[in-house]
C-alpha atoms as a PDB file:
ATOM      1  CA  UNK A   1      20.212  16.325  17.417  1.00  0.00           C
ATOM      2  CA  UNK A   2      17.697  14.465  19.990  1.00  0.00           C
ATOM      3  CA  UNK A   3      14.633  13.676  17.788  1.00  0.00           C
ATOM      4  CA  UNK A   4      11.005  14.599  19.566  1.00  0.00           C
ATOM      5  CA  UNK A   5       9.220  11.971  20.799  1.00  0.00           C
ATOM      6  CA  UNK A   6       5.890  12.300  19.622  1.00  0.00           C
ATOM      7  CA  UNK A   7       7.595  12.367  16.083  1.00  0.00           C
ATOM      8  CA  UNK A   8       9.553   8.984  16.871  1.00  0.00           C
ATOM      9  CA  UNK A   9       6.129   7.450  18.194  1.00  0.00           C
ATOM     10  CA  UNK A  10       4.441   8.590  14.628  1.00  0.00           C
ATOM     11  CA  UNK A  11       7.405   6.927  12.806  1.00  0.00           C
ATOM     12  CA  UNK A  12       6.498   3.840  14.875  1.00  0.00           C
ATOM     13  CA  UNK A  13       3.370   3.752  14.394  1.00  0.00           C
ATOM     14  CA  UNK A  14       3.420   3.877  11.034  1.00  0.00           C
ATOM     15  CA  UNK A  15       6.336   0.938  10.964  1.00  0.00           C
ATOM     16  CA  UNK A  16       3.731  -1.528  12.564  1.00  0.00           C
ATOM     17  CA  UNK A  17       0.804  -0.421  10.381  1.00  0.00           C
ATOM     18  CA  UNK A  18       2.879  -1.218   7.396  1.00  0.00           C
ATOM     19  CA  UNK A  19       3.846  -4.555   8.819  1.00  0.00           C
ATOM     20  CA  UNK A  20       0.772  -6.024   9.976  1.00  0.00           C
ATOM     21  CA  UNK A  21      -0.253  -7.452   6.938  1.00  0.00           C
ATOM     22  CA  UNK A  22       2.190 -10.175   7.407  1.00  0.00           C
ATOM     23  CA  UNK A  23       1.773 -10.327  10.988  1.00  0.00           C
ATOM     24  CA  UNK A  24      -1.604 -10.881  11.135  1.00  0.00           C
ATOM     25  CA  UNK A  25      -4.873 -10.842   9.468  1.00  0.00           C
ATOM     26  CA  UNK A  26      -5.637 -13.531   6.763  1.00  0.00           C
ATOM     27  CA  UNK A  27      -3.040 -14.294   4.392  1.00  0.00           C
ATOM     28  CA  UNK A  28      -4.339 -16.262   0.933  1.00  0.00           C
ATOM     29  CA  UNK A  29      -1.990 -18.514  -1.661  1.00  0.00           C
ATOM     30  CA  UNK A  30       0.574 -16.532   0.384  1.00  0.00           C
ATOM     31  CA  UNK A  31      -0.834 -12.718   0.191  1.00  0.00           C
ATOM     32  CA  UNK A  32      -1.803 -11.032   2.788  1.00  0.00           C
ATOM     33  CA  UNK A  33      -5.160  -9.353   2.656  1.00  0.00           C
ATOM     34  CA  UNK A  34      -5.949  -6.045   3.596  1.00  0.00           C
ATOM     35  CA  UNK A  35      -9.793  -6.064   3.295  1.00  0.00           C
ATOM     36  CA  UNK A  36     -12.503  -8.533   2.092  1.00  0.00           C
ATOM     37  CA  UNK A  37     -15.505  -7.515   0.032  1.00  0.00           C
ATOM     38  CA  UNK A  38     -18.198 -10.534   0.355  1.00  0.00           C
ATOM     39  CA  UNK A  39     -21.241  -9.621  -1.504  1.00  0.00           C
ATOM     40  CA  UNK A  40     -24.162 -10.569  -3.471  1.00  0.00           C
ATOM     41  CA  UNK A  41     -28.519 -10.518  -4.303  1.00  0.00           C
ATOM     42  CA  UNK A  42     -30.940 -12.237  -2.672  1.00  0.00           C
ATOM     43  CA  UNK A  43     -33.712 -13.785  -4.630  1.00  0.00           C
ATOM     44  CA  UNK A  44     -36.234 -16.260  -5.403  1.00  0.00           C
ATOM     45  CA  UNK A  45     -38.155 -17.782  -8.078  1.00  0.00           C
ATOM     46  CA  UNK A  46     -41.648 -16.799  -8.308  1.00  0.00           C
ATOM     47  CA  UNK A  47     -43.433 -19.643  -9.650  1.00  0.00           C
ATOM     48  CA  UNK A  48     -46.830 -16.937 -10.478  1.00  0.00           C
ATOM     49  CA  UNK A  49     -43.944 -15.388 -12.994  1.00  0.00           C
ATOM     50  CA  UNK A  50     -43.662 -16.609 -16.702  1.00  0.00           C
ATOM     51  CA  UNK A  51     -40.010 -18.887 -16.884  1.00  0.00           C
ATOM     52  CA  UNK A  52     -38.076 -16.022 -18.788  1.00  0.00           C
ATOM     53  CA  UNK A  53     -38.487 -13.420 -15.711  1.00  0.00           C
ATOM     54  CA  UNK A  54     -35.829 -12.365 -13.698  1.00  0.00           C
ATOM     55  CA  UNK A  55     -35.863 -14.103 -10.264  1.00  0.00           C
ATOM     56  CA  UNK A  56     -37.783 -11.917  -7.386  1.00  0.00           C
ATOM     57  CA  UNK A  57     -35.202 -10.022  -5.518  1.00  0.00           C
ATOM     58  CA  UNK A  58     -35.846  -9.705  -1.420  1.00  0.00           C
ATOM     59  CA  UNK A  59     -35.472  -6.769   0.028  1.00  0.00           C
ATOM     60  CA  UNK A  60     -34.992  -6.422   3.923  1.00  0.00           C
ATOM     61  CA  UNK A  61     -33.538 -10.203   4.579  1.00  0.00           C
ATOM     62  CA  UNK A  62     -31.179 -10.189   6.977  1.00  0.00           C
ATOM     63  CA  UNK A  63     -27.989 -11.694   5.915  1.00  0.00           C
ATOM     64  CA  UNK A  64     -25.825 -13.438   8.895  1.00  0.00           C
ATOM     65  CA  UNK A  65     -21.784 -14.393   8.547  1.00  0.00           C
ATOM     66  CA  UNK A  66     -20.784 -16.951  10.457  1.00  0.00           C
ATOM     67  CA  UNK A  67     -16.952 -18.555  11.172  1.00  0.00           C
ATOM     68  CA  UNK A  68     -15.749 -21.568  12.766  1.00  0.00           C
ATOM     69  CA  UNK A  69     -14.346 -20.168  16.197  1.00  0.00           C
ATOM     70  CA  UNK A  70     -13.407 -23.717  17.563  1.00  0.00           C
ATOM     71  CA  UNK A  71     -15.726 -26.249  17.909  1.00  0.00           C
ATOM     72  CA  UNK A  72     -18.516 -23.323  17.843  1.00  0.00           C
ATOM     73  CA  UNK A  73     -19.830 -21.116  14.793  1.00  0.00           C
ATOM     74  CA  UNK A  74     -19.454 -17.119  15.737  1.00  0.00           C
ATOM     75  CA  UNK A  75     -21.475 -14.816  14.423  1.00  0.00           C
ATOM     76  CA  UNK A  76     -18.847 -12.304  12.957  1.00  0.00           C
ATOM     77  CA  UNK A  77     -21.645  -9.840  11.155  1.00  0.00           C
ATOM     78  CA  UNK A  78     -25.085  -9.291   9.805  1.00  0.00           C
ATOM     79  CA  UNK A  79     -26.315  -6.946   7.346  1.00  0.00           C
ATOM     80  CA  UNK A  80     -29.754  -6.815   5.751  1.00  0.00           C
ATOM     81  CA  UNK A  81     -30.444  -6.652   2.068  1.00  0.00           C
ATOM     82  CA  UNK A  82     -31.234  -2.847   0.274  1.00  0.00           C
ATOM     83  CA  UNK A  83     -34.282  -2.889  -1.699  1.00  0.00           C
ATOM     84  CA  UNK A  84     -32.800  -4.466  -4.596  1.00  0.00           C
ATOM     85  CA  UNK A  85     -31.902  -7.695  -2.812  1.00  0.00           C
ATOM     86  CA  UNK A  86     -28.666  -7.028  -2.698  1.00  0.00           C
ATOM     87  CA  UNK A  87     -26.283  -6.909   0.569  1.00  0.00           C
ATOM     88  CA  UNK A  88     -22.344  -6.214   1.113  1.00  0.00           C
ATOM     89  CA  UNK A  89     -19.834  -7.613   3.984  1.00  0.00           C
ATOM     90  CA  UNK A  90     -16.998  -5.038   4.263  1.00  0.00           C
ATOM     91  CA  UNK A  91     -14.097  -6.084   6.467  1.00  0.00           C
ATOM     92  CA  UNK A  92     -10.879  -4.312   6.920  1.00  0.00           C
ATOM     93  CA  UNK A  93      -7.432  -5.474   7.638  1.00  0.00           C
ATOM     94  CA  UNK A  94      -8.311  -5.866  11.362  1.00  0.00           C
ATOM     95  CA  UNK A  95     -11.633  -8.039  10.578  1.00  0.00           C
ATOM     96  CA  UNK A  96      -9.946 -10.203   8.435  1.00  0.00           C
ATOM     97  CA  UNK A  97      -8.700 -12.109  11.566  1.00  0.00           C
ATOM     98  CA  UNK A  98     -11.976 -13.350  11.982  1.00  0.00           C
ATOM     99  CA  UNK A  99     -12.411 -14.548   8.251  1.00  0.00           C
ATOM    100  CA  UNK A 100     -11.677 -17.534   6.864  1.00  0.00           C
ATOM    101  CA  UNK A 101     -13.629 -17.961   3.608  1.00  0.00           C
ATOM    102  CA  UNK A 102     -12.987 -22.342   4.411  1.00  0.00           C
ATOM    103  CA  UNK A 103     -14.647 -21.929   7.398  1.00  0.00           C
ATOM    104  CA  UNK A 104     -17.697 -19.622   6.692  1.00  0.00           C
ATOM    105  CA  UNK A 105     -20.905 -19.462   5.494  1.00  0.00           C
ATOM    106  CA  UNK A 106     -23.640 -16.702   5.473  1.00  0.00           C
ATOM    107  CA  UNK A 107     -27.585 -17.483   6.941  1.00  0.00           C
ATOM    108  CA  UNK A 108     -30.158 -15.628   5.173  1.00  0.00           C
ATOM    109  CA  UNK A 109     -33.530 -15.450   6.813  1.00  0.00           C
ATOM    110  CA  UNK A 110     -35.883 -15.510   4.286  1.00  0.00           C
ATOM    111  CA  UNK A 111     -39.110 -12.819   5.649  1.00  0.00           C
ATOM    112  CA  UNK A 112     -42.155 -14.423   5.770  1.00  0.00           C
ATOM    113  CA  UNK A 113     -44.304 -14.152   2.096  1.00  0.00           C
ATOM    114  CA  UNK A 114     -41.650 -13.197  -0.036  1.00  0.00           C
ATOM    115  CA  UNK A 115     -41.276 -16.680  -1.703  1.00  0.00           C
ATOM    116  CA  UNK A 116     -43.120 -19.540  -2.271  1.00  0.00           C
ATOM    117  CA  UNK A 117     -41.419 -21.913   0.071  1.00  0.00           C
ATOM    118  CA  UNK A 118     -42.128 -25.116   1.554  1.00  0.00           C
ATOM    119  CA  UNK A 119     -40.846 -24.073   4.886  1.00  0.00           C
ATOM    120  CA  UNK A 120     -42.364 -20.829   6.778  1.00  0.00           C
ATOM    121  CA  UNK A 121     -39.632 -18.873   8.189  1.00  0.00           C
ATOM    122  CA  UNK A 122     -37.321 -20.049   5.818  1.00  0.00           C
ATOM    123  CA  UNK A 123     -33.514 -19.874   6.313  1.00  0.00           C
ATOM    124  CA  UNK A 124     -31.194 -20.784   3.601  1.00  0.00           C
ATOM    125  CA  UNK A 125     -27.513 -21.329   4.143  1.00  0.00           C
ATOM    126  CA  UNK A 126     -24.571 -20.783   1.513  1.00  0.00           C
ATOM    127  CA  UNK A 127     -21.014 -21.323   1.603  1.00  0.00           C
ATOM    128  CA  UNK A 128     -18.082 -18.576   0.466  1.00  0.00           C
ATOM    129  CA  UNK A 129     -16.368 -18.918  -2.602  1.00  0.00           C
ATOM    130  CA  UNK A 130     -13.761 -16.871  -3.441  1.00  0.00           C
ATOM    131  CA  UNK A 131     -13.445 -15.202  -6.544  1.00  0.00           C
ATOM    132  CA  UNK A 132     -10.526 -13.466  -7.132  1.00  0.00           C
ATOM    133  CA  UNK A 133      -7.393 -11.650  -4.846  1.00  0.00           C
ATOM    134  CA  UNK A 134      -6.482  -8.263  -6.746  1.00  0.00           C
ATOM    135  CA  UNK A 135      -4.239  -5.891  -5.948  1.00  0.00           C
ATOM    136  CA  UNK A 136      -5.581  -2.816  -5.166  1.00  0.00           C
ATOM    137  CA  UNK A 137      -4.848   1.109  -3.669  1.00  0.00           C
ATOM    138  CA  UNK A 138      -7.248   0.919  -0.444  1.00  0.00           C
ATOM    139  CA  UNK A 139      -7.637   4.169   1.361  1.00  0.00           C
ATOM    140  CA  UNK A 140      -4.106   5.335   0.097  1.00  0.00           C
ATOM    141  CA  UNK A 141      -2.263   2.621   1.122  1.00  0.00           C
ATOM    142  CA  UNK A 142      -1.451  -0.429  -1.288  1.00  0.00           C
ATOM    143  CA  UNK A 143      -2.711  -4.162  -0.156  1.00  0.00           C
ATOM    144  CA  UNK A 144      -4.632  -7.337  -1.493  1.00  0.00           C
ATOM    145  CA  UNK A 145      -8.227  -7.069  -1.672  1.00  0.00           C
ATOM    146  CA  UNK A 146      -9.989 -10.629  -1.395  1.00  0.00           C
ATOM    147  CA  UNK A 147     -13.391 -10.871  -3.433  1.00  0.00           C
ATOM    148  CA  UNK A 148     -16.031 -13.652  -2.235  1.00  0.00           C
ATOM    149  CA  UNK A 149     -19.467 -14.382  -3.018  1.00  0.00           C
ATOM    150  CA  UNK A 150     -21.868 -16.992  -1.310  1.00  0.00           C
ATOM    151  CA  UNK A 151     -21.789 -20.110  -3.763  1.00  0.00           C
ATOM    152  CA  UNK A 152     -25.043 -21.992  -3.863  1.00  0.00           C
ATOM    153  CA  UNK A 153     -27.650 -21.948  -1.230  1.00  0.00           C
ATOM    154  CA  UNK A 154     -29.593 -24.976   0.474  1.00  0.00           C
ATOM    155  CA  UNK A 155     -32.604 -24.735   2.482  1.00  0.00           C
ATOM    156  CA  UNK A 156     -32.064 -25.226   6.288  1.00  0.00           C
ATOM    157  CA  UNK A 157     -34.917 -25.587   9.290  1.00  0.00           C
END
């Protein structure tokens, strides 16, 4: 019995998409990743606040991820911060080719007035660190989810 085409291309398919993990994409201490959360809050210290207040969150700073692509840095994505400072990179197994948590680091424009600081137009720079690689059930399939935060932030420009 001839099997239908269009039911041999779905098999397909769904062969490849099971296999690309290991084909491409980023692969960490030998796991493949299937998405990358990179996340975190954006504040400052308010020096009009007493010592034991929370920092100042900033709302609306754009948050830029750049990679090494080469000898050049590529801007791979930029998301702004919601109104509790906080912002969220997202990248699925086809983004992860682009993502090297060695080789990037986020920019964070700081908007004008938010924080006391000694350059106007401030933009602060921060590597990725990687926290943990967890196994996890991602959109019903099964794969390695790779969890990065920026580490600590110096003052640029």
């Amino acid at each position: 019995m001839a099997i239908p085409s269009a039911f041999f291309i779905i098999i397909s398919l769904l062969f490849f998409v099971g296999n690309v993990p290991s084909a491409v994409g980023l692969i960490l201490n030998g796991k493949s990743i299937s998405a990358v959360n990179l996340g975190g809050i954006v504040s400052c210290v308010d020096q009009n606040l007493p010592v034991n207040q929370p920092p100042k969150v900033i709302p609306g700073a754009p948050v830029d991820l750049y990679c090494k692509n080469g000898p050049t840095d590529t801007l791979v994505n930029t998301v702004t911060t919601d109104v509790t400072g906080t912002y969220l990179f997202i990248f699925n197994l086809l983004d992860t080719i682009l993502f090297d948590p060695n080789t990037c680091y986020i920019i964070v424009r700081i908007p004008p007035t938010t924080c006391a600081l000694p350059v106007p137009n401030a933009v602060l720079r921060a590597p990725i660190c990687v926290l943990d690689v967890v196994q996890a059930l991602l959109s019903g399939l099964l794969g390695n989810l790779l969890t990065c935060i920026a580490g600590p932030a110096y003052l640029v420009g």
